[in-house]
C-alpha atoms as a PDB file:
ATOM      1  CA  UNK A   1      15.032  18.487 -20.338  1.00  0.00           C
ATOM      2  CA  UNK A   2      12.119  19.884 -22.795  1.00  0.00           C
ATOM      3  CA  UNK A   3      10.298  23.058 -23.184  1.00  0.00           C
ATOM      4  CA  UNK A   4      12.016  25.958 -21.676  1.00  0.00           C
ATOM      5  CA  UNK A   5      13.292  26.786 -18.034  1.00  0.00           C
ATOM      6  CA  UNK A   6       9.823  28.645 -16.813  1.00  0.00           C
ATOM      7  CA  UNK A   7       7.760  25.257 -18.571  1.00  0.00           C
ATOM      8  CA  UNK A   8       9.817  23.457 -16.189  1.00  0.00           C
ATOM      9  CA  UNK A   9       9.441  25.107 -13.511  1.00  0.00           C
ATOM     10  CA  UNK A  10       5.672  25.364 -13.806  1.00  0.00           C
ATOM     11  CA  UNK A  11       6.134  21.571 -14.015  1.00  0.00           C
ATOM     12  CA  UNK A  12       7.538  20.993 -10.543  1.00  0.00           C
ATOM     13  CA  UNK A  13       5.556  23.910  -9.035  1.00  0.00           C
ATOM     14  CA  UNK A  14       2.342  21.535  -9.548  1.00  0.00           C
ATOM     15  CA  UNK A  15       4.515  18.708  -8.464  1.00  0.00           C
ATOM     16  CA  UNK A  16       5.487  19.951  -5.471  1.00  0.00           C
ATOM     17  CA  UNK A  17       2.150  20.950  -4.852  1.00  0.00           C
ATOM     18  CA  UNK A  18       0.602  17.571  -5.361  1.00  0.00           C
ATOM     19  CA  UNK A  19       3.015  16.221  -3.148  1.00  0.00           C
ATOM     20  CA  UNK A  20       2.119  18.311  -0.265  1.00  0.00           C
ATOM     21  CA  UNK A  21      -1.645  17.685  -0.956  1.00  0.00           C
ATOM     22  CA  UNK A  22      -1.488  14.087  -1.444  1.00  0.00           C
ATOM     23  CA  UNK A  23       1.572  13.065   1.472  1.00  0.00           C
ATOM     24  CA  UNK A  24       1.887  16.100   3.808  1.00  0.00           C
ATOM     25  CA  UNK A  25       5.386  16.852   2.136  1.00  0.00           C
ATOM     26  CA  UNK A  26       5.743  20.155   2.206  1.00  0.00           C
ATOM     27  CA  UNK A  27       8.348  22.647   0.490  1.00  0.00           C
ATOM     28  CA  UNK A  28       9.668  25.664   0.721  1.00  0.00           C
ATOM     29  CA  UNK A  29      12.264  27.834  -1.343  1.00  0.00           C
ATOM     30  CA  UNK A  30      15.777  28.492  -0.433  1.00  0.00           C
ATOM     31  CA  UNK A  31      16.779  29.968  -3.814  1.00  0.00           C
ATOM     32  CA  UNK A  32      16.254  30.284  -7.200  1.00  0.00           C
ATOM     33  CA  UNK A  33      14.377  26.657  -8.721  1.00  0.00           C
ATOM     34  CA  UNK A  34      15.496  25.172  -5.146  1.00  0.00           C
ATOM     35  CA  UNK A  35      13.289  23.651  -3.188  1.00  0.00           C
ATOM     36  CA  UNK A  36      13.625  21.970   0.690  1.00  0.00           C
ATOM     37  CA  UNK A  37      11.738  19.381   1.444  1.00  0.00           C
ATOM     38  CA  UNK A  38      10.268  17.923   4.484  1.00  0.00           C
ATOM     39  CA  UNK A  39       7.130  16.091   6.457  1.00  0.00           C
ATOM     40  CA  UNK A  40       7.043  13.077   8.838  1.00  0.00           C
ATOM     41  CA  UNK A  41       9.887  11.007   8.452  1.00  0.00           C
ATOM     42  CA  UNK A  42      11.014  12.418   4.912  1.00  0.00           C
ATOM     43  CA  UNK A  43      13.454  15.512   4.073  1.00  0.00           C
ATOM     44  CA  UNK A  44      15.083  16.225   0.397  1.00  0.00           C
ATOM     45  CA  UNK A  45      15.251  19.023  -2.270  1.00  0.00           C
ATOM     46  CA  UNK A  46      14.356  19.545  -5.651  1.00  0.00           C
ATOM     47  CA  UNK A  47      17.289  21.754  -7.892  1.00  0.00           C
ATOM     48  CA  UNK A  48      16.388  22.694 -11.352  1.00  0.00           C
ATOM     49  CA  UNK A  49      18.479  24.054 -14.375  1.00  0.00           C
ATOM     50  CA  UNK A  50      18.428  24.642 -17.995  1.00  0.00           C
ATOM     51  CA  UNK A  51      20.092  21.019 -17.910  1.00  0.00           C
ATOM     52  CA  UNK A  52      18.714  19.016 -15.341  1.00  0.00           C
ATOM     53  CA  UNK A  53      16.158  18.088 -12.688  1.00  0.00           C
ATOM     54  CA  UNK A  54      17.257  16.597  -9.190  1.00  0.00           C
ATOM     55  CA  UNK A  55      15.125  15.142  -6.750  1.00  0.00           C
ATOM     56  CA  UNK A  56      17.111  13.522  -3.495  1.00  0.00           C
ATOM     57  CA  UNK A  57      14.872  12.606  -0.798  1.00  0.00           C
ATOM     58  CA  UNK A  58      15.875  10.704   2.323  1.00  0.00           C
ATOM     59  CA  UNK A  59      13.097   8.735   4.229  1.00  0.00           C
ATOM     60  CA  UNK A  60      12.931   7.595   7.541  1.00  0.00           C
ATOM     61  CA  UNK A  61      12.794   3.423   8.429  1.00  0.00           C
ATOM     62  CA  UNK A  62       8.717   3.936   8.824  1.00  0.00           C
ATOM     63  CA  UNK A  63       8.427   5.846   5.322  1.00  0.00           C
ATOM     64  CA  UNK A  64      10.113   3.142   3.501  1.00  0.00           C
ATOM     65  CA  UNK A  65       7.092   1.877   2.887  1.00  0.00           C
ATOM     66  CA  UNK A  66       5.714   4.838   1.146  1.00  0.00           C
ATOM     67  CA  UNK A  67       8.900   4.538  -1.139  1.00  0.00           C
ATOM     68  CA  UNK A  68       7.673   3.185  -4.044  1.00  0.00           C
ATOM     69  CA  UNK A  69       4.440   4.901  -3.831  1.00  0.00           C
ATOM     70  CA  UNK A  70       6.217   8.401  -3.733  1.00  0.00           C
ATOM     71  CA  UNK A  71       8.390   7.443  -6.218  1.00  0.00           C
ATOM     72  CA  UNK A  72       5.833   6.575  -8.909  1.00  0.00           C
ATOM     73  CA  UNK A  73       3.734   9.538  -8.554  1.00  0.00           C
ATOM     74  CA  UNK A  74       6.860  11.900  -9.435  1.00  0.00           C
ATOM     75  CA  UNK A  75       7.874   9.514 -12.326  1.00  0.00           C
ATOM     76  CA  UNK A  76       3.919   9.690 -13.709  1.00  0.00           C
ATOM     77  CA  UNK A  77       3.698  13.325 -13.010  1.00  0.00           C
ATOM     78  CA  UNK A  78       7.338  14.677 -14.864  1.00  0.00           C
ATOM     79  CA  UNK A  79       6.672  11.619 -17.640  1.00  0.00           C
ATOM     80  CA  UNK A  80       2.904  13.133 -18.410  1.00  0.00           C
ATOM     81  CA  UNK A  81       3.875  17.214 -17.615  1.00  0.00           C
ATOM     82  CA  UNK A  82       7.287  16.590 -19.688  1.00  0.00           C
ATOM     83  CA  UNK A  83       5.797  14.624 -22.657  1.00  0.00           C
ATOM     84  CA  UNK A  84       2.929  17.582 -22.982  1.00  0.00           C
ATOM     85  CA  UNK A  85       5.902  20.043 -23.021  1.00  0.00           C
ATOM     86  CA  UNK A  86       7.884  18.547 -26.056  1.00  0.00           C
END
């Protein structure tokens, strides 16, 4: 993962953001760089280390539509944040 642990972070702090603006999933913080996630019909968590980021989200049989929508804004949003970090 580029850039440093607190560039990352700051990364997935907008993220998570964005993703409770945009899609009513909202987050909260059960310890340090981990992150619960949940809104209607979707529950996950987001785990970040010096190594790696993790994203697992499980989504209910009327969000599966919203799968591939979800899914490409986080892959647009850690490709563009990432790339300005390296």
């Amino acid at each position: 993962m580029p850039g440093n642990l607190a560039q990352s972070k700051e990364v997935i702090d907008e993220l998570l953001q964005d993703l409770e603006n945009k899609y009513h999933i909202h987050h909260q913080e059960i310890g340090e760089n981990h992150y619960h996630l949940k809104g209607s019909g979707i529950k996950g968590e987001v785990k970040l280390d010096h190594q790696e980021l993790i994203i697992t989200a499980q989504l209910n049989f009327m969000m599966m539509a919203f799968k591939p929508i979800i899914e490409k804004e986080i892959h647009r949003q850690l490709d563009n944040s990432f790339n300005h970090l390296s």
